[in-house]
Protein backbone atom coordinates (compact mmCIF):
# COMPACT_ATOMS: atom_id res chain seq x y z
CA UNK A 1 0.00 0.00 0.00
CA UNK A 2 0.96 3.18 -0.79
CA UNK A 3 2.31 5.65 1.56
CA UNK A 4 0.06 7.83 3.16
CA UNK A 5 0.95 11.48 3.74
CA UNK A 6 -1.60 13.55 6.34
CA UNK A 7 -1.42 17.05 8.35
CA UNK A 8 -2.97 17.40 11.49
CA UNK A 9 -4.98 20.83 12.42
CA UNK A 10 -6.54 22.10 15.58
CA UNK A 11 -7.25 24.61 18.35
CA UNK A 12 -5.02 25.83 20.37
CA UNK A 13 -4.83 23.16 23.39
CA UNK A 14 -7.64 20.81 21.48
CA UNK A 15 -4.19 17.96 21.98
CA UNK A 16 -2.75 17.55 18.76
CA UNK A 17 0.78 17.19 19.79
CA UNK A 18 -0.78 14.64 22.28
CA UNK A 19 -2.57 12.79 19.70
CA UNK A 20 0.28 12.70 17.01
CA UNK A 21 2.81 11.53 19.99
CA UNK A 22 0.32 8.97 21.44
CA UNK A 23 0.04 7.47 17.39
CA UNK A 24 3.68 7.31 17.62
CA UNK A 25 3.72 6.14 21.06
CA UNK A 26 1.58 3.16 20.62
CA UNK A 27 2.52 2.40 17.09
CA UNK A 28 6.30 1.48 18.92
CA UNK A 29 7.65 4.47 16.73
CA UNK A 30 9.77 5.76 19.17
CA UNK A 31 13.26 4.66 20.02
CA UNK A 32 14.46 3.45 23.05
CA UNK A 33 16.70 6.11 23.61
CA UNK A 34 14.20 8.88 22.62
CA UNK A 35 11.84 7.24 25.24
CA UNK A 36 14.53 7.57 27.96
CA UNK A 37 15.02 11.60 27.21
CA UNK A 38 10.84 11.90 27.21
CA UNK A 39 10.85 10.07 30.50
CA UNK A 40 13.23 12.53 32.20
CA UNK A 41 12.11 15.40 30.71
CA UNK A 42 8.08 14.28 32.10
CA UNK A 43 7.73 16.15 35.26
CA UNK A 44 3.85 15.41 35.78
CA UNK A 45 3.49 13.05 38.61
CA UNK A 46 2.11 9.67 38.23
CA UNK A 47 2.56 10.09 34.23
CA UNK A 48 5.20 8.00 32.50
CA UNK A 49 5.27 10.21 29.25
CA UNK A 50 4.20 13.37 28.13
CA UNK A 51 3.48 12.87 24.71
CA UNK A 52 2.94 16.18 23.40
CA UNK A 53 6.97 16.39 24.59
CA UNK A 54 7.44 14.22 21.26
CA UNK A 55 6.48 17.63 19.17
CA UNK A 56 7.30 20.04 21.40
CA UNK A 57 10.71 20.29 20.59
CA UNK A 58 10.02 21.62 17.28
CA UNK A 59 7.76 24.38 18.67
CA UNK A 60 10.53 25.10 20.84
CA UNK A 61 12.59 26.22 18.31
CA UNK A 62 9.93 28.40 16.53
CA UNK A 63 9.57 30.28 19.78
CA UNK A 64 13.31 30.77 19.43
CA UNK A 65 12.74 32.43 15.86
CA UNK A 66 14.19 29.26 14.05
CA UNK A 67 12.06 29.22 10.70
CA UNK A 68 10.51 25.87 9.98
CA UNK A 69 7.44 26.24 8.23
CA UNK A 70 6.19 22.54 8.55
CA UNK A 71 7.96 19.72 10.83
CA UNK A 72 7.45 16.71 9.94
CA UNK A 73 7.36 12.97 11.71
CA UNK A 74 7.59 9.61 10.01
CA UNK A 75 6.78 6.15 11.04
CA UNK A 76 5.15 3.07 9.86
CA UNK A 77 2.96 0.24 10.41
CA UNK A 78 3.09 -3.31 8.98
CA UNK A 79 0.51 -2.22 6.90
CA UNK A 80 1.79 1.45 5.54
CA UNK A 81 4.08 4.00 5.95
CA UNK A 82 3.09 7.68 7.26
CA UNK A 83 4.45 11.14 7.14
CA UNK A 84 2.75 13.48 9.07
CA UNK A 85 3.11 17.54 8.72
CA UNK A 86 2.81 19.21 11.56
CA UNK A 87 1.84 22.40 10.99
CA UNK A 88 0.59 25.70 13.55
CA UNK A 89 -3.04 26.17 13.07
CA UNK A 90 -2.85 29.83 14.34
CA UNK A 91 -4.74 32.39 11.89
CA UNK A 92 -1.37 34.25 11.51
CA UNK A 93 0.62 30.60 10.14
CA UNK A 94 -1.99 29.99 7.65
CA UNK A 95 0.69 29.54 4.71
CA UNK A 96 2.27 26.89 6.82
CA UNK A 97 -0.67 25.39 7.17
CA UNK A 98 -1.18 25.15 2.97
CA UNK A 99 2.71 24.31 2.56
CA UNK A 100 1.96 20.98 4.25
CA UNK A 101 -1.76 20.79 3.42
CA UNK A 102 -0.47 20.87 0.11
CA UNK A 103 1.35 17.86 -0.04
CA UNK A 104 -0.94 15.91 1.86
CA UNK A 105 -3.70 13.18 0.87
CA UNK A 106 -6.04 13.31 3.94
CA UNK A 107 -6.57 15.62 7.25
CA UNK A 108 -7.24 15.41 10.64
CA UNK A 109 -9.00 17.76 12.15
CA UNK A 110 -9.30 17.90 15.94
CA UNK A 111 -12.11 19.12 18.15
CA UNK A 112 -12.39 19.13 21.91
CA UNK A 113 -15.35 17.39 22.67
CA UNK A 114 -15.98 19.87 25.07
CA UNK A 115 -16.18 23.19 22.95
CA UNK A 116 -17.74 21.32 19.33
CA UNK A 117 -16.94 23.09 16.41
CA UNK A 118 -15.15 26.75 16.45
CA UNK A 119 -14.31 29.04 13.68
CA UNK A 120 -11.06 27.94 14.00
CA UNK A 121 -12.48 24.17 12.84
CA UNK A 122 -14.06 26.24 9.49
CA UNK A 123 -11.08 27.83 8.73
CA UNK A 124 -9.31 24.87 8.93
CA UNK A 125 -11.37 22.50 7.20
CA UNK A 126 -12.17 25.56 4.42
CA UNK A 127 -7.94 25.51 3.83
CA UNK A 128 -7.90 21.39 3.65
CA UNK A 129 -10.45 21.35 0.96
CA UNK A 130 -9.48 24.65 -0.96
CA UNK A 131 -5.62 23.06 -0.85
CA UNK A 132 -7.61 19.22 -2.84
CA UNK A 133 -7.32 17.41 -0.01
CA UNK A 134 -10.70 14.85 -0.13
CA UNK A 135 -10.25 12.38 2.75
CA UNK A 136 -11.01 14.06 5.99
CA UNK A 137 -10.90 12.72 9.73
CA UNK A 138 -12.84 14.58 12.18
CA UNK A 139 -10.93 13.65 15.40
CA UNK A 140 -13.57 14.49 18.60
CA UNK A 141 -11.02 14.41 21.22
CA UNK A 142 -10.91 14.25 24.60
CA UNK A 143 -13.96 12.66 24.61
CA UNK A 144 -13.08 11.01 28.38
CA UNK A 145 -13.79 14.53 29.36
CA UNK A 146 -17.15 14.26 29.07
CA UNK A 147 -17.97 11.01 30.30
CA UNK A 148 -17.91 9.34 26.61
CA UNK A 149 -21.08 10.88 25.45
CA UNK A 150 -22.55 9.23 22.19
CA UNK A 151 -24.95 12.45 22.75
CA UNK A 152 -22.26 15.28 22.54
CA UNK A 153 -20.63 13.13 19.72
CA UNK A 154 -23.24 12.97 17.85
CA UNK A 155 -24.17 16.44 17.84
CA UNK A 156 -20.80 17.56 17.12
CA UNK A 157 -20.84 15.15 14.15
CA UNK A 158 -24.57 16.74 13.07
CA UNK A 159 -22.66 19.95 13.33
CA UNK A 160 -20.24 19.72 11.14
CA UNK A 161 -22.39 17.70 8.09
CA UNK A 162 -23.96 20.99 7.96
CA UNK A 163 -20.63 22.51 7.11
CA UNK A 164 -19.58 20.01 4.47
CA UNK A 165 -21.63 21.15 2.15
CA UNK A 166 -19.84 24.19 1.56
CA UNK A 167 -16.68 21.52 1.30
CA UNK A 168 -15.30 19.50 -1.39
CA UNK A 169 -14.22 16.41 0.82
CA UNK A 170 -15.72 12.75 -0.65
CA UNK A 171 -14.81 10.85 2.38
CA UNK A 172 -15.13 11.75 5.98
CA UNK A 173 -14.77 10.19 8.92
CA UNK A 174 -15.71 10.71 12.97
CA UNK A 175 -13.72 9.11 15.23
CA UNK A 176 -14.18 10.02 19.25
CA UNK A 177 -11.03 9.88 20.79
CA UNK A 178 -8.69 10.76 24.05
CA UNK A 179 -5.43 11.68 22.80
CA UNK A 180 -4.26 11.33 26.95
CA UNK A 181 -5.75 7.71 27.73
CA UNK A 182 -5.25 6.35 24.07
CA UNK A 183 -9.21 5.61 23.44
CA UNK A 184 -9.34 4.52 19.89
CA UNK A 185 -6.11 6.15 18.86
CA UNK A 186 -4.79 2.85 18.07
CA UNK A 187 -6.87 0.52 19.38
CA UNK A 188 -10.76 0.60 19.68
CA UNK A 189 -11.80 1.54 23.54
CA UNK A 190 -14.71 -0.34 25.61
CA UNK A 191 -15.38 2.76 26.75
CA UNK A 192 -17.34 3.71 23.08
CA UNK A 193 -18.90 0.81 23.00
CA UNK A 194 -21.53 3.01 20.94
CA UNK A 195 -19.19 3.50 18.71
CA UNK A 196 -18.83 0.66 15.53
CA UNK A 197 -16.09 2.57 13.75
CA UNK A 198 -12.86 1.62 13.85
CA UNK A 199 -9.46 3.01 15.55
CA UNK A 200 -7.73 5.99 14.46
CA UNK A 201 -4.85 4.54 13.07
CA UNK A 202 -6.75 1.70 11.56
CA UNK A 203 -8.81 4.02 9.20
CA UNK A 204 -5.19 6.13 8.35
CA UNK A 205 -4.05 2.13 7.58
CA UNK A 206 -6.90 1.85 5.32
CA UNK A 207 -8.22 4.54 3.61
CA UNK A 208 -8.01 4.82 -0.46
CA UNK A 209 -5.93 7.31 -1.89
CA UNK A 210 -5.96 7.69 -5.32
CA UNK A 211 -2.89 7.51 -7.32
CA UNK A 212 -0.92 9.92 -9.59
CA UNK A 213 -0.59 7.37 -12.04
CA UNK A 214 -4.35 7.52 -12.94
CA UNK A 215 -3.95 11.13 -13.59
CA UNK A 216 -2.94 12.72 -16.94
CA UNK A 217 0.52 11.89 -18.06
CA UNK A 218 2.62 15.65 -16.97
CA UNK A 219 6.43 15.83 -17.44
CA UNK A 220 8.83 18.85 -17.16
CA UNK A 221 12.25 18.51 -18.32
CA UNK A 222 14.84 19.96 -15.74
CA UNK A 223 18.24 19.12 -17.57
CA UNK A 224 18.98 18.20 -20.96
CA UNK A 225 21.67 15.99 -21.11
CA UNK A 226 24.38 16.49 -23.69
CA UNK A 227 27.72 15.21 -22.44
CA UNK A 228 30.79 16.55 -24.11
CA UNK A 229 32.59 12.79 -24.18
CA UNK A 230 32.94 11.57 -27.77
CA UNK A 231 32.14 8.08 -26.46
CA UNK A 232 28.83 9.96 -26.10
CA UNK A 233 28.62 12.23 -28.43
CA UNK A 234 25.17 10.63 -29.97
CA UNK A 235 23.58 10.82 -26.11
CA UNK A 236 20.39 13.39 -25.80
CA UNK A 237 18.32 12.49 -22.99
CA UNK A 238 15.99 14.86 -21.18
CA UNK A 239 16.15 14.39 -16.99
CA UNK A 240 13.02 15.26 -15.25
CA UNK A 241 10.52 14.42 -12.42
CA UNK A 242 7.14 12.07 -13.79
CA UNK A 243 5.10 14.42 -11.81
CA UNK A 244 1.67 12.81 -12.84
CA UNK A 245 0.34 9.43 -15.04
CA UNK A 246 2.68 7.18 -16.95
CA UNK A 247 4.94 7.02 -19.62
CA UNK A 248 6.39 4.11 -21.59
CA UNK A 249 8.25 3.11 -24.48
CA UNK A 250 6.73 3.47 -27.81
CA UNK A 251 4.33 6.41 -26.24
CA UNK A 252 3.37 9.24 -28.86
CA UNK A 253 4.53 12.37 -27.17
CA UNK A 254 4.16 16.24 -27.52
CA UNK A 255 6.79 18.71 -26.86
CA UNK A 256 5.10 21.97 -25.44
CA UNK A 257 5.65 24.80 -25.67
CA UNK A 258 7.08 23.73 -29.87
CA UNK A 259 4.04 21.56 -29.86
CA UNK A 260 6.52 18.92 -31.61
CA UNK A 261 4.84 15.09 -31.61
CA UNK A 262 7.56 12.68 -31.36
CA UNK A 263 8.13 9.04 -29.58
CA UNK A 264 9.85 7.94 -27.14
CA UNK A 265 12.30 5.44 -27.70
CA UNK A 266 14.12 4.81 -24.35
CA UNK A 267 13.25 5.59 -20.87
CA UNK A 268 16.16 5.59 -18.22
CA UNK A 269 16.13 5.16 -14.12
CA UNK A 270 19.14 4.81 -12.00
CA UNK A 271 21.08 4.43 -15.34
CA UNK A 272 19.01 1.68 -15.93
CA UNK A 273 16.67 1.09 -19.15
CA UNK A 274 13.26 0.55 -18.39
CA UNK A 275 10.19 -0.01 -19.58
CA UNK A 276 7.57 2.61 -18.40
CA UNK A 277 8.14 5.40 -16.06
CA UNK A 278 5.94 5.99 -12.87
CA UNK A 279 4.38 9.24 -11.04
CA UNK A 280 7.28 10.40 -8.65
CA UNK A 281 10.05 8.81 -10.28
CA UNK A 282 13.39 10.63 -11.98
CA UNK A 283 13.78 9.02 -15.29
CA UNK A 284 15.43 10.19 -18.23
CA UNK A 285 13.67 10.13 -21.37
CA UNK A 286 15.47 9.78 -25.17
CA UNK A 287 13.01 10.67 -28.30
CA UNK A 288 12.69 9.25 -31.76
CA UNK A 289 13.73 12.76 -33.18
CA UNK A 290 16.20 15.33 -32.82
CA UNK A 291 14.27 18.17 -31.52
CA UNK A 292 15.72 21.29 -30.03
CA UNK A 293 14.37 20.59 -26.37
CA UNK A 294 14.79 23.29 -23.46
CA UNK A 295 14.95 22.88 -19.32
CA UNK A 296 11.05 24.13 -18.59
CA UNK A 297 9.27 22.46 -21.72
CA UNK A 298 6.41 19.80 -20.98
CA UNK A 299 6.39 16.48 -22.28
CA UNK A 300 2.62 15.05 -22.60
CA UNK A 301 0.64 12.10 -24.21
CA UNK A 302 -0.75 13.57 -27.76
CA UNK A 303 -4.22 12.88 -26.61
CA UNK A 304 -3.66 14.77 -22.87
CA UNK A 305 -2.91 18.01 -23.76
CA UNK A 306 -3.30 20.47 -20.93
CA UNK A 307 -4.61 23.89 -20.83
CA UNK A 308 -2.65 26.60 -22.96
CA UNK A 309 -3.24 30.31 -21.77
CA UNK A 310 -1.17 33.40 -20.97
CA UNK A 311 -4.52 34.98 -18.88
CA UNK A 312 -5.14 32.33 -15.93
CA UNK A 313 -7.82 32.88 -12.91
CA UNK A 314 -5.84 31.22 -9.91
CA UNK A 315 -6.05 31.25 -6.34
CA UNK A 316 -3.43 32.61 -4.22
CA UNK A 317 -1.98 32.53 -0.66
CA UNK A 318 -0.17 35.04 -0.05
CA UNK A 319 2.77 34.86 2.04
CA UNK A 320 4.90 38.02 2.07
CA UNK A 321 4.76 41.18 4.10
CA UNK A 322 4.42 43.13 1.39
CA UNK A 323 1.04 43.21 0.05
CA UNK A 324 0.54 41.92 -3.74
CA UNK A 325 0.61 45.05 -6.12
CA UNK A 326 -1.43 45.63 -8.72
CA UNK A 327 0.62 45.70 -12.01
CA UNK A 328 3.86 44.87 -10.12
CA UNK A 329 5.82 42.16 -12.17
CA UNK A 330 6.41 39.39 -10.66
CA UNK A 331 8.22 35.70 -11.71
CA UNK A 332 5.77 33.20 -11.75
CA UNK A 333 7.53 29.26 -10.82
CA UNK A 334 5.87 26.38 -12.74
CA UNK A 335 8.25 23.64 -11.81
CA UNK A 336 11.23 24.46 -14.06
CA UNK A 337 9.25 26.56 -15.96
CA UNK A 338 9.57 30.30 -14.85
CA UNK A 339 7.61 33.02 -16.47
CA UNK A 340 7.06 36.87 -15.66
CA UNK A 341 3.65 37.55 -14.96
CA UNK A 342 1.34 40.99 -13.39
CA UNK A 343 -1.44 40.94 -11.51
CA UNK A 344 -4.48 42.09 -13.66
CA UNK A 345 -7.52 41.90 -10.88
CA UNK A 346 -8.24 40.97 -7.21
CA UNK A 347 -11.47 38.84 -8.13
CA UNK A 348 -12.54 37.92 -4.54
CA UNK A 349 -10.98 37.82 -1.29
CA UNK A 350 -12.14 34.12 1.04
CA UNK A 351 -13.16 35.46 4.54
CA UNK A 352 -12.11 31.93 6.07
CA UNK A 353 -14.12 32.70 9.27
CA UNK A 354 -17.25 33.53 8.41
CA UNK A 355 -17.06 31.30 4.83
CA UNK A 356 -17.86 34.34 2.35
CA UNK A 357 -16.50 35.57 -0.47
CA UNK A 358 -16.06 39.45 -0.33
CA UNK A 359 -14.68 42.09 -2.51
CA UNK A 360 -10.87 43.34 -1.93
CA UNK A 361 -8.19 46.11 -3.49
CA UNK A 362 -5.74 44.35 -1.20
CA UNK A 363 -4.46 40.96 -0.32
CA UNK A 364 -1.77 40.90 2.43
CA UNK A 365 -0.15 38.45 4.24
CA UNK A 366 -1.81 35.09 5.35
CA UNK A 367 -4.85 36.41 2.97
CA UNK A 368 -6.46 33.93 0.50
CA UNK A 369 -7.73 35.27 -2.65
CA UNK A 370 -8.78 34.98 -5.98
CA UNK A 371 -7.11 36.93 -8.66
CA UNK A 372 -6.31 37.33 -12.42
CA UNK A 373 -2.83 36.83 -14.54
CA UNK A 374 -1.22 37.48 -17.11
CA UNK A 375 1.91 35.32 -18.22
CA UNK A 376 4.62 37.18 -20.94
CA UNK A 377 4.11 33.68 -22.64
CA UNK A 378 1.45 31.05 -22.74
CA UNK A 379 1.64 28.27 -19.38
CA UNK A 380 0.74 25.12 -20.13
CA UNK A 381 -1.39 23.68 -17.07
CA UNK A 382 -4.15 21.97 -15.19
CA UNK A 383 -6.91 22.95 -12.76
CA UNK A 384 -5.60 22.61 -9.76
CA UNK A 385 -8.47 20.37 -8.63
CA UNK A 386 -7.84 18.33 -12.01
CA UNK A 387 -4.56 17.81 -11.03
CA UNK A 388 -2.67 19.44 -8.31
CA UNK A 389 1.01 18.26 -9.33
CA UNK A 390 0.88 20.96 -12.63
CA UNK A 391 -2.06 22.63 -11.69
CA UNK A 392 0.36 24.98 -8.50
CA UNK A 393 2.89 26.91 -8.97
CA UNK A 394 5.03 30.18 -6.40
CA UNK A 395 5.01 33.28 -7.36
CA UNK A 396 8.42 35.65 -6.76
CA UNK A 397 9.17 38.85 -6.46
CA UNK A 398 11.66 39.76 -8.74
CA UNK A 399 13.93 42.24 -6.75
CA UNK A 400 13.70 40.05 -3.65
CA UNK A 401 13.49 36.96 -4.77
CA UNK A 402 11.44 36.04 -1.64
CA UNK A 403 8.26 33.36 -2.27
CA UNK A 404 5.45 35.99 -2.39
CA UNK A 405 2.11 33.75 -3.13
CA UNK A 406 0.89 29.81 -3.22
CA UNK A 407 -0.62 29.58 -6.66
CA UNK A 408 -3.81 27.28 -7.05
CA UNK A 409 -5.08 27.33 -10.55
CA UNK A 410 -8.78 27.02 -11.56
């Protein structure tokens, strides 16, 4: 099975460092010698481990004005291998939150049992499913707090199916849970018996997450390879990251932005030939012709050609402390594709706590908005929801150079 990658969200205090260090805790993700440094550092009496120590040390070093945008913890099952991003759900680290929402396939968002759903829950759940993310775990924690009540877990569960309809998620799930005891993080609890779903970490062992492969074939060449040898001096191959679908020998190919339809007639990994060539794997690719290739250019299947504009309605995070700028150019990164672009219109600015769209003449940091582009050359692209490995891109300022905006295309 595939390996699942997930971000955690939450209130302040709702326990998600708790909950992500009792997954690792009871999962036997620890080592022995990290245990022994929890252990001393645990100064609550009668408690053997403080879990939320397991994350804390990252949030230490924020508070010491060490930059790290999103931490992140692995471990793994028998059945799957995880990568969590750990991200602050504060208002004012909402682009953390969509760098590692970004890159994940499901999310869990917590909710103390005691205080139901919050405007920090919308705005959290509003950034999961703006950001593609369609599997969703609603984690009602600290459920022992109120005496395991199938009543105040079901009502927070009626809550929130009122909100999803404003959502794009096609799979959620409601799991109550106690980060602190461990009832059905891992295992299920007798103390739900009311419950008949199962654990926490046996729905993240389980759940379906669609592949890149089944998407649209997308390739972007990052180095052309020419070496200089004479013993090669017939090599052309074209190095790159599959970023979406498959490709394989014999396919019929265009070359974008030439628009060039060749075949491929060798595919390369690990300086081994190969047959076909996978999302997420570095291959080199060799073509039937001699075309005049460049680092930036997009390889597709003839009959998956993506969309072609130089005027592109996008969403945007923005993530600067300088406000966007109307008519400001600015260097728009598609991969290895970079392109100057300005800012034609502020469509709509999402107020993500209280879910409206309203009109703007500014977008500032930690804003989310919808705006217009326009590209000094025609991008080649997909909808973001389509397919979010060619359908993102960063946007740069280009006296700075600093990452200015998240780019979401529609």
């Amino acid at each position: 099975m595939n390996t699942l990658r997930f971000i955690t969200a939450g209130n302040v205090d709702d326990g998600k460092s708790t909950l992500i260090g009792r997954l690792l805790y009871d999962s036997d993700s620890i080592h022995t010698d990290q245990l022994g440094v929890l252990q001393k550092q645990t100064k609550q009496e009668g408690v053997d481990i403080d879990l939320s120590l397991i994350t804390d040390g990252l949030r230490a070093e924020r508070e010491q004005g060490i930059t790290i945008d999103v931490a992140y913890k692995y471990f793994s099952t028998k059945k799957r291998k995880f990568i969590i991003a750990d991200a602050p759900g504060h208002e004012q680290y909402t682009r953390n939150m969509i760098t590692g929402a970004s890159n994940s396939d499901l999310i869990i968002i917590l909710i103390d049992a005691r205080k139901g759903i919050t405007e920090q829950t919308k705005r959290h759940a509003s950034i999961g499913s703006l950001m593609g993310i369609q599997k969703a775990i609603l984690a009602i924690n600290k459920i022992d707090l109120v005496n395991y009540s199938e009543t105040v877990f079901n009502q927070i569960k009626s809550d929130f199916e009122i909100i999803k309809e404003q959502l794009n998620y096609n799979e959620i799930d409601y799991i109550p849970v106690s980060a602190l005891a461990g009832d059905n993080v891992v295992v299920k609890s007798n103390e739900t018996p009311w419950y008949d779903g199962k654990s926490l970490l046996e729905t993240l062992e389980e759940v379906q997450i669609n592949s890149t492969e089944n998407l649209v074939s997308r390739f972007q060449v990052q180095w052309v390879i020419r070496p200089k040898d004479e013993v090669y001096h017939d090599y052309r191959g074209y190095a790159g990251l599959v970023l979406s679908g498959v490709y394989q020998i014999g396919d019929k190919v265009s070359i974008l932005p030439a628009n060039i339809q060749t075949t491929i007639v060798n595919i390369e990994k690990n300086n081994n030939v190969v047959e076909k060539a996978s999302a997420g794997e570095n291959v080199v690719l060799h073509f039937e012709n001699n075309i005049d290739i460049s680092r930036g250019d997009t390889i597709v299947k003839v009959d998956e050609t993506p969309i072609e504009s130089n005027q592109i309605n996008t969403w945007i995070s923005w993530l600067d402390d300088t406000s966007l700028q109307i008519g400001k150019t600015y260097i728009l990164q598609h991969r290895f594709k970079n392109v100057r672009v300005k800012i034609q219109s502020i469509n709509q600015k999402w107020n993500v706590n209280d879910w409206e769209f309203v009109s703007a003449d500014e977008v500032k940091l930690n804003d989310i908005a919808q705006i217009t582009i326009k590209t000094n050359q025609p991008l080649f692209y997909d909808s973001f929801t389509d397919n979010p490995k060619s359908g993102n891109a960063i946007l740069i300022d280009e006296t700075s150079f600093n990452t200015v905006g998240a780019l979401m295309f529609l």
